[in-house]
Protein backbone atom coordinates (compact mmCIF):
# COMPACT_ATOMS: atom_id res chain seq x y z
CA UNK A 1 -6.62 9.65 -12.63
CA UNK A 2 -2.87 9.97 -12.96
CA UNK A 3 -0.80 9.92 -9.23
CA UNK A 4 2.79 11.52 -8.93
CA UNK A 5 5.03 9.71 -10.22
CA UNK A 6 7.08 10.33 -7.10
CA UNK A 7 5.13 9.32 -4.82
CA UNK A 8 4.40 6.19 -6.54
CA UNK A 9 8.36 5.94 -6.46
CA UNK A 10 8.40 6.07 -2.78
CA UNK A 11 5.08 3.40 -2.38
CA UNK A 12 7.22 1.19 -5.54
CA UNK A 13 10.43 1.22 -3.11
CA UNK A 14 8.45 0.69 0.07
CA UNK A 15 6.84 -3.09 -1.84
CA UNK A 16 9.83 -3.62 -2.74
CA UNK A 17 10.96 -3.82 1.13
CA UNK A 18 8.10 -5.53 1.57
CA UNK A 19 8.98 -8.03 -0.92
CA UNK A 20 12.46 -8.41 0.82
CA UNK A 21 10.48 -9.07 4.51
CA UNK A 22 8.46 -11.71 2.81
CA UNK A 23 11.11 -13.50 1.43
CA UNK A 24 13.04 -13.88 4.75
CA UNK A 25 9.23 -15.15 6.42
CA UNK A 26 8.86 -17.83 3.43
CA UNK A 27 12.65 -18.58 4.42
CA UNK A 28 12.39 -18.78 7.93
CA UNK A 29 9.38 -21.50 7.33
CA UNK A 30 11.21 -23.52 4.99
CA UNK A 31 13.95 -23.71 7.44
CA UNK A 32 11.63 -24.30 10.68
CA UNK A 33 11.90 -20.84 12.06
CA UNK A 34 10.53 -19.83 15.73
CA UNK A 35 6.76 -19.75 15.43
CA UNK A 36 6.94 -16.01 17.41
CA UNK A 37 9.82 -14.79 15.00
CA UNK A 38 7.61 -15.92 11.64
CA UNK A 39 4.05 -14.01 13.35
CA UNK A 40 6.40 -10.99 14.11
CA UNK A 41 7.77 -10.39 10.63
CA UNK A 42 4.20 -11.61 9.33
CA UNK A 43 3.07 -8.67 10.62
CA UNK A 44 5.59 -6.33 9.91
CA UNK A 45 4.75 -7.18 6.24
CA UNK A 46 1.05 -7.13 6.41
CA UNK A 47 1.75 -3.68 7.61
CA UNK A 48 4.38 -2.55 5.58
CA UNK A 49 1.84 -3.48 2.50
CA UNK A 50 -1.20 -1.68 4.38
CA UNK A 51 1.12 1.39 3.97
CA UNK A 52 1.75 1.04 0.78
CA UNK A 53 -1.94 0.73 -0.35
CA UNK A 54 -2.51 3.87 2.13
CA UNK A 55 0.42 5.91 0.29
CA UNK A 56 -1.46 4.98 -2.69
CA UNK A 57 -4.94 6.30 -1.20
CA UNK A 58 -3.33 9.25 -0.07
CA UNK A 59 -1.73 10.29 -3.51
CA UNK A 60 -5.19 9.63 -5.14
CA UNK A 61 -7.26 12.17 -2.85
CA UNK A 62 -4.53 14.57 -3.21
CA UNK A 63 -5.12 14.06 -6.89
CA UNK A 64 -8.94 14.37 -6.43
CA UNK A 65 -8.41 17.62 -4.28
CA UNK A 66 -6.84 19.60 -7.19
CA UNK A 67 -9.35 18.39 -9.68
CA UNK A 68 -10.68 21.96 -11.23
CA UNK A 69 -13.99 19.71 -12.54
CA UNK A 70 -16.18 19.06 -9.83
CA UNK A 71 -17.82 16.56 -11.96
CA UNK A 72 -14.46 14.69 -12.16
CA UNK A 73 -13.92 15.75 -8.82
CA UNK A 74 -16.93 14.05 -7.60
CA UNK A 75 -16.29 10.82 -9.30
CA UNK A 76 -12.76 10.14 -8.59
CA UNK A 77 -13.50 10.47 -4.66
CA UNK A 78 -16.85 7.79 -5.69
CA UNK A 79 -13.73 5.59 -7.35
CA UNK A 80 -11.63 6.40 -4.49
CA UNK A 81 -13.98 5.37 -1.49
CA UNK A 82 -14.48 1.72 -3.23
CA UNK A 83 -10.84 1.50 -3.24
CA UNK A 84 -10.16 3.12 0.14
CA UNK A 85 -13.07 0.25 1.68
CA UNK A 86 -10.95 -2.26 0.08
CA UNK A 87 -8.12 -1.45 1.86
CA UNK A 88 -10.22 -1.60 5.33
């Protein structure tokens, strides 16, 4: 299964600011950040990932929706749920 390549644009660019948000956490622990400030932007990257991954889901069933084969149809949601409880 091929996903839009825009869409995969958007979830590339939003790991990318998630790449950015975990460099400034690794940062503020090498340089003894506040333990609140570090959890807080933890978070806001565990998050920003979860996204991401949930872009990704949501591209794939869109895929899986258009899918003229049922057959196909069928076993790209089958691929889809293992990846989807992965994400849970």
């Amino acid at each position: 299964m091929e996903l839009d390549a825009e869409q995969m644009r958007k979830v590339s660019n939003r790991l990318k600011r998630a790449q950015g948000q975990l460099a400034g956490v690794i940062r503020r622990v090498d340089e003894g950040g506040e333990c609140e400030d570090i959890v807080i932007q933890l978070a806001a990257v565990s998050k920003a990932l979860d996204r991401a991954g949930f872009a990704v889901m949501s591209a794939g069933i869109q895929e899986c929706m258009t899918e003229n084969d049922a057959e196909a149809r069928q076993e790209n949601m089958a691929r889809l749920e293992k990846v989807f409880m992965a994400l849970a």
